[in-house]
C-alpha atoms as a PDB file:
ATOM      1  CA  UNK A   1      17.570  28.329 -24.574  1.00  0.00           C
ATOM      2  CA  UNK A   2      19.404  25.844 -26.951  1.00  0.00           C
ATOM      3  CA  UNK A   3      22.036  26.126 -25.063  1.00  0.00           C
ATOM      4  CA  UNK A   4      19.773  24.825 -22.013  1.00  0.00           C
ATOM      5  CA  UNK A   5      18.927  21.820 -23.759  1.00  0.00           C
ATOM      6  CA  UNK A   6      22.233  20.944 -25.128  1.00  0.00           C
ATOM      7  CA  UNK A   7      23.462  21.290 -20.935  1.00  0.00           C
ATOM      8  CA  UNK A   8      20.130  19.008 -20.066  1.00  0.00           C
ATOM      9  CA  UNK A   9      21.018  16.525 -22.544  1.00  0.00           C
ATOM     10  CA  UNK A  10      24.448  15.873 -21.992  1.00  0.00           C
ATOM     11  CA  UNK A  11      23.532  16.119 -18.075  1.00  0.00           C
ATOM     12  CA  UNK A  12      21.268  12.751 -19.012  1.00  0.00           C
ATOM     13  CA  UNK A  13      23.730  11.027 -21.627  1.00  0.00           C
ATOM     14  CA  UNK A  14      26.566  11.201 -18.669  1.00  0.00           C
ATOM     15  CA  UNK A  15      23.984  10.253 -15.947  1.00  0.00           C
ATOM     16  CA  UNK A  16      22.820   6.612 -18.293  1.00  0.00           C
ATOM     17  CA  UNK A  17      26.631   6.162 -19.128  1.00  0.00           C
ATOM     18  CA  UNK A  18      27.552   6.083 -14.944  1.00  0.00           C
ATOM     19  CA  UNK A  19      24.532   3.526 -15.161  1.00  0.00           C
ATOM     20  CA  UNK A  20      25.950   1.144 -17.505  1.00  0.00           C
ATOM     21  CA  UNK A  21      28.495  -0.662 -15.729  1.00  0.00           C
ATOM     22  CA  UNK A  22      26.008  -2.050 -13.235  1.00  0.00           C
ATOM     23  CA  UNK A  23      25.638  -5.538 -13.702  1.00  0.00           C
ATOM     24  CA  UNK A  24      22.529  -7.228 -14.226  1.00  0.00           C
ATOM     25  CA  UNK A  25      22.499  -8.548 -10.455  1.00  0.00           C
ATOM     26  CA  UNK A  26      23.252  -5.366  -8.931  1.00  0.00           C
ATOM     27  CA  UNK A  27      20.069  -3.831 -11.326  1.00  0.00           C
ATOM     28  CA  UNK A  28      17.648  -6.547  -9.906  1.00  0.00           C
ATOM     29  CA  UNK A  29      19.372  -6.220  -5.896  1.00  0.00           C
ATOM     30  CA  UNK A  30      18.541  -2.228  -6.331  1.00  0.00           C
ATOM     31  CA  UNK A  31      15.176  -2.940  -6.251  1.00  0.00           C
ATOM     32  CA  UNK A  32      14.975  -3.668  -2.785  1.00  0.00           C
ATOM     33  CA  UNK A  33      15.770  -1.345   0.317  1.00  0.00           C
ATOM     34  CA  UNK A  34      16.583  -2.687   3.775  1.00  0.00           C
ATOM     35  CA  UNK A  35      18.231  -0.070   5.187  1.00  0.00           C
ATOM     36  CA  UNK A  36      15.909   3.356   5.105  1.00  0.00           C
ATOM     37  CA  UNK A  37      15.266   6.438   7.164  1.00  0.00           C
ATOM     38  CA  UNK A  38      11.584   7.620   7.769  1.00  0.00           C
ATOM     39  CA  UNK A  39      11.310  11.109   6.899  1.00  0.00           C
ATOM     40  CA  UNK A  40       7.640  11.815   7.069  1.00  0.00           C
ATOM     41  CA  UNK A  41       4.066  10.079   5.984  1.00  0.00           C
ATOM     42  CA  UNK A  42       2.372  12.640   3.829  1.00  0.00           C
ATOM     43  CA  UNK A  43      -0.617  10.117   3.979  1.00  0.00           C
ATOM     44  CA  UNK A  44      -1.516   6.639   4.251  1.00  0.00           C
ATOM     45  CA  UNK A  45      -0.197   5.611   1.456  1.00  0.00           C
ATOM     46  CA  UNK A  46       2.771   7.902   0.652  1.00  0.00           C
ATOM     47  CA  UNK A  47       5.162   8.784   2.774  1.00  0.00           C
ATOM     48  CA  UNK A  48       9.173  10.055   2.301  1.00  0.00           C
ATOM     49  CA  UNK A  49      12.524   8.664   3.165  1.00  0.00           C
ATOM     50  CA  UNK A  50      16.342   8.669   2.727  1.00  0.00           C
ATOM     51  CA  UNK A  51      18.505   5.788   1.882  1.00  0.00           C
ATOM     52  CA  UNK A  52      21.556   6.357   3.420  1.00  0.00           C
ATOM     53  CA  UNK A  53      23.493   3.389   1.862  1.00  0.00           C
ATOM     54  CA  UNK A  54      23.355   5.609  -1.562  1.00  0.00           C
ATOM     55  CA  UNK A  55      25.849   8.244  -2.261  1.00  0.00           C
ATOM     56  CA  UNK A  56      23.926  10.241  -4.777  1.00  0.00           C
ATOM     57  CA  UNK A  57      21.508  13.088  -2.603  1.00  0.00           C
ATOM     58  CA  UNK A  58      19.248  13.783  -5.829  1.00  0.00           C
ATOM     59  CA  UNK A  59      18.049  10.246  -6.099  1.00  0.00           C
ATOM     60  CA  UNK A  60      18.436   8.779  -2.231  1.00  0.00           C
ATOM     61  CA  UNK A  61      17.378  12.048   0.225  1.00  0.00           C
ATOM     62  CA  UNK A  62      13.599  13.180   0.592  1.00  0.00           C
ATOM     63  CA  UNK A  63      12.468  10.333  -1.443  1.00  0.00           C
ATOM     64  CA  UNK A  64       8.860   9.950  -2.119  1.00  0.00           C
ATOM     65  CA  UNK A  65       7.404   6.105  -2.073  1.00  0.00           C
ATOM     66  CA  UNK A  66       4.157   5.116  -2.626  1.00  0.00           C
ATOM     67  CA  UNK A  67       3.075   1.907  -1.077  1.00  0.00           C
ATOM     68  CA  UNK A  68       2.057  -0.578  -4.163  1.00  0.00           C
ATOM     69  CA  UNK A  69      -1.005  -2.084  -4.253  1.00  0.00           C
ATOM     70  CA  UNK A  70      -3.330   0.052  -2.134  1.00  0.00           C
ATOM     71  CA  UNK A  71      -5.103   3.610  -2.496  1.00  0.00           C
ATOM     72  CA  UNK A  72      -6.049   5.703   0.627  1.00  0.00           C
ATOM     73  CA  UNK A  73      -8.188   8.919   1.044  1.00  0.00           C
ATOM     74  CA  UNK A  74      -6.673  12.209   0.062  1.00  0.00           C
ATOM     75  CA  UNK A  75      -5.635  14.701   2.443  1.00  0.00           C
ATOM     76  CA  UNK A  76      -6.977  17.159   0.302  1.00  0.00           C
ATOM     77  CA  UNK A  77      -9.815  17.735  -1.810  1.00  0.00           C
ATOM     78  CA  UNK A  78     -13.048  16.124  -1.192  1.00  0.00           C
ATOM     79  CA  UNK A  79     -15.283  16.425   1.600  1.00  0.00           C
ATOM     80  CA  UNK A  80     -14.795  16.610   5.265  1.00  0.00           C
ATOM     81  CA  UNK A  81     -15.352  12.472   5.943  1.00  0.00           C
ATOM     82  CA  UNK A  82     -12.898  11.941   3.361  1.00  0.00           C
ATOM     83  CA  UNK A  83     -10.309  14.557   5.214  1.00  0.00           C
ATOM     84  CA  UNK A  84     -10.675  12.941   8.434  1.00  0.00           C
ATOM     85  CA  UNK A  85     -10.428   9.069   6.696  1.00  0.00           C
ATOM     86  CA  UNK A  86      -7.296  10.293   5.151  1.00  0.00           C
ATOM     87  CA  UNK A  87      -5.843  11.872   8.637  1.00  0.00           C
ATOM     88  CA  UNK A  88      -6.777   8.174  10.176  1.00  0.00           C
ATOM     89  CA  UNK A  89      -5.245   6.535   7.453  1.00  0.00           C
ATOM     90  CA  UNK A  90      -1.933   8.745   7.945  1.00  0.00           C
ATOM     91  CA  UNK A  91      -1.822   8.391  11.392  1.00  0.00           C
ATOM     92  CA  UNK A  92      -2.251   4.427  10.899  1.00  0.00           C
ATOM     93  CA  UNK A  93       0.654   4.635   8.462  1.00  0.00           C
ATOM     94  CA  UNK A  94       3.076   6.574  10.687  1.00  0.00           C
ATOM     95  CA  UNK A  95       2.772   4.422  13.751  1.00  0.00           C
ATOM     96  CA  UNK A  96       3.188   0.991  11.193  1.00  0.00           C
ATOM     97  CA  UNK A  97       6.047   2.870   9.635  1.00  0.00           C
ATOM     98  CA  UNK A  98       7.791   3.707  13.014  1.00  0.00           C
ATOM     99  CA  UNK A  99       7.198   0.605  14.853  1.00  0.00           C
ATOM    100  CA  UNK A 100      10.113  -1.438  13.210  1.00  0.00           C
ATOM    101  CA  UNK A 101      12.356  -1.590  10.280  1.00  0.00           C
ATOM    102  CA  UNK A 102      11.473  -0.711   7.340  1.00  0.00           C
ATOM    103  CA  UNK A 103      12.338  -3.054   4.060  1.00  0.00           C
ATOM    104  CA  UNK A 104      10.975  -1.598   0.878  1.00  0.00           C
ATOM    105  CA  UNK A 105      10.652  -4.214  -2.359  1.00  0.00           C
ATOM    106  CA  UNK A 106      10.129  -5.010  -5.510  1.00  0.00           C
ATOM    107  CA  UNK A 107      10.202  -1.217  -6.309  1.00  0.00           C
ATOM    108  CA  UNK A 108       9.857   0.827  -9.781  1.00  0.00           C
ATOM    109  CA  UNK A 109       8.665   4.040 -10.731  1.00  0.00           C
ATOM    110  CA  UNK A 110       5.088   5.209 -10.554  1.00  0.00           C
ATOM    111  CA  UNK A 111       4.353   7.941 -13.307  1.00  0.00           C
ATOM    112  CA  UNK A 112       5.417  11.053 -10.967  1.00  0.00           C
ATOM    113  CA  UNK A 113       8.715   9.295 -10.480  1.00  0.00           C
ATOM    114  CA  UNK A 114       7.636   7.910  -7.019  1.00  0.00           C
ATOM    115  CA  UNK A 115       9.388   4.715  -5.666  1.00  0.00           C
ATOM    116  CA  UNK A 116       6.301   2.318  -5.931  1.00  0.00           C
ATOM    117  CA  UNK A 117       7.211  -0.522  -3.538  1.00  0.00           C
ATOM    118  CA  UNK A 118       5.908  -3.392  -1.640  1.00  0.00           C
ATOM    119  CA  UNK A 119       6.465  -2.189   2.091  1.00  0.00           C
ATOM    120  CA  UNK A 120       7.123  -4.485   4.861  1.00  0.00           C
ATOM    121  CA  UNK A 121       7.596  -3.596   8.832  1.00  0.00           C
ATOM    122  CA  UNK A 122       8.171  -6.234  10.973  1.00  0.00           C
ATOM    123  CA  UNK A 123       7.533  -8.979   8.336  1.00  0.00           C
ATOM    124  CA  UNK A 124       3.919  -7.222   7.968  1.00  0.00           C
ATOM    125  CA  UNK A 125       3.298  -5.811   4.879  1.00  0.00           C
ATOM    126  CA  UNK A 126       1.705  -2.347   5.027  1.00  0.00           C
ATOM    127  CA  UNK A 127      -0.432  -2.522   2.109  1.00  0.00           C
ATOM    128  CA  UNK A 128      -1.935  -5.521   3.287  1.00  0.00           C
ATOM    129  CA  UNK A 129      -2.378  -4.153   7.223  1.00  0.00           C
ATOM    130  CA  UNK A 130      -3.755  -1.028   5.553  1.00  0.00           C
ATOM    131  CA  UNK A 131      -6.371  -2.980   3.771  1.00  0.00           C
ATOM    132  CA  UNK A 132      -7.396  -5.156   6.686  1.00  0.00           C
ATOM    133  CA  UNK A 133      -7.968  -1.609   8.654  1.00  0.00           C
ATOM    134  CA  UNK A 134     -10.351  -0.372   6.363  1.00  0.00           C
ATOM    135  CA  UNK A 135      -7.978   2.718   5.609  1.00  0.00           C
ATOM    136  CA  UNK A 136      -7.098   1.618   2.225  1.00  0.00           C
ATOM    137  CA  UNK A 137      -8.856  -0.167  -1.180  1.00  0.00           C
ATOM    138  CA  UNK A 138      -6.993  -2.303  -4.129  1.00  0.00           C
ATOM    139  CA  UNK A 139      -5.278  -0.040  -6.211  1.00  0.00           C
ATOM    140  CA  UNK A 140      -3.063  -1.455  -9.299  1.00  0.00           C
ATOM    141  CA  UNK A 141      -2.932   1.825 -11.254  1.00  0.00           C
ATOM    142  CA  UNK A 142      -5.646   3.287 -14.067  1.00  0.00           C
ATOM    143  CA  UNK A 143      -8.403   5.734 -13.401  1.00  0.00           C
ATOM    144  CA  UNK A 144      -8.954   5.938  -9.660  1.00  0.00           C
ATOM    145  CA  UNK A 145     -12.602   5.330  -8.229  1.00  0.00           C
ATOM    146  CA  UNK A 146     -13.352   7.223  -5.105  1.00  0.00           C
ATOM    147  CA  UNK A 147     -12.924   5.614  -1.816  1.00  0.00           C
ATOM    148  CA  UNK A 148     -16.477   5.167  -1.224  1.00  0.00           C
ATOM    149  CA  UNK A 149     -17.298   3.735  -4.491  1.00  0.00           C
ATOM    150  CA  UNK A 150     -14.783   0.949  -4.123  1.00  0.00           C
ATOM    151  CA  UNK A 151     -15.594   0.343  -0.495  1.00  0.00           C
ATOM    152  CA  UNK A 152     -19.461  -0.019  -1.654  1.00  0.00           C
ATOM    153  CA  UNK A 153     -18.406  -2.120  -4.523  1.00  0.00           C
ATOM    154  CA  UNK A 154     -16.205  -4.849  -2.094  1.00  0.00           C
ATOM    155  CA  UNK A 155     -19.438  -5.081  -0.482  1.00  0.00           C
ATOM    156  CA  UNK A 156     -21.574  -6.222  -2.707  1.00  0.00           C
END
């Protein structure tokens, strides 16, 4: 076991020290993806792809991002409106996502390591397209309200 964590530590102390001779502009121009593969859309507001102008698989294949801004129904759990909100929402996502290029920005981390990133197609943003649709409410992190909550909230 120690020797485990001895392994997992050095594999992190080698991985930062790779990191440190980026410059500060080449931190702040990683931020932003112009040149990305759609995968999948798990739903409407996650969905996975590679980055093929990165040469590192772990962090650049299969990679999860999470549109920032907005909150969509989840495909599982809840009841069977919400299921069938959160297939519409998906399905609105996936034709948005394949309809042009896709330029992801202003990205960080979420806290399950997502890419959490302003998404564009097109010059539309999807957040905002997802919100005008009704598939989607304000989301900026915190405790979550449900879908119909929020939606019954905007309205009053």
């Amino acid at each position: 076991m120690a020797i485990y964590k001895i392994s997992l530590m050095l594999t992190c102390v080698l991985f930062l020290a790779s990191c440190a001779h980026i410059s500060a502009s080449q931190q702040k121009d990683m931020a932003n993806f112009d040149n990305v593969s759609l995968i999948s859309v798990y739903d409407g507001d996650t969905f996975y792809v590679d980055i093929p102008s990165c040469d590192m698989d772990v962090f650049c294949k299969h990679i999860s991002v999470r549109v920032k801004g907005v909150d969509c129904p989840e495909m599982k759990g809840g009841t069977a409106k919400t299921k069938a909100r959160a297939k519409q929402a998906k399905e609105y996502s996936e034709r948005f996502l394949k309809s042009g290029k896709i330029l992801l920005y202003n990205c960080g981390r979420d806290k399950y390591f997502r890419l959490l990133c302003d998404v564009e197609v097109n010059g539309q943003s999807l957040g905002e397209e997802l919100l005008k649709a009704g598939h989607a409410i304000p989301y900026e992190g915190g405790t979550k309200k449900s879908f119909s909550q929020a939606k019954h909230q905007s309205s009053i």
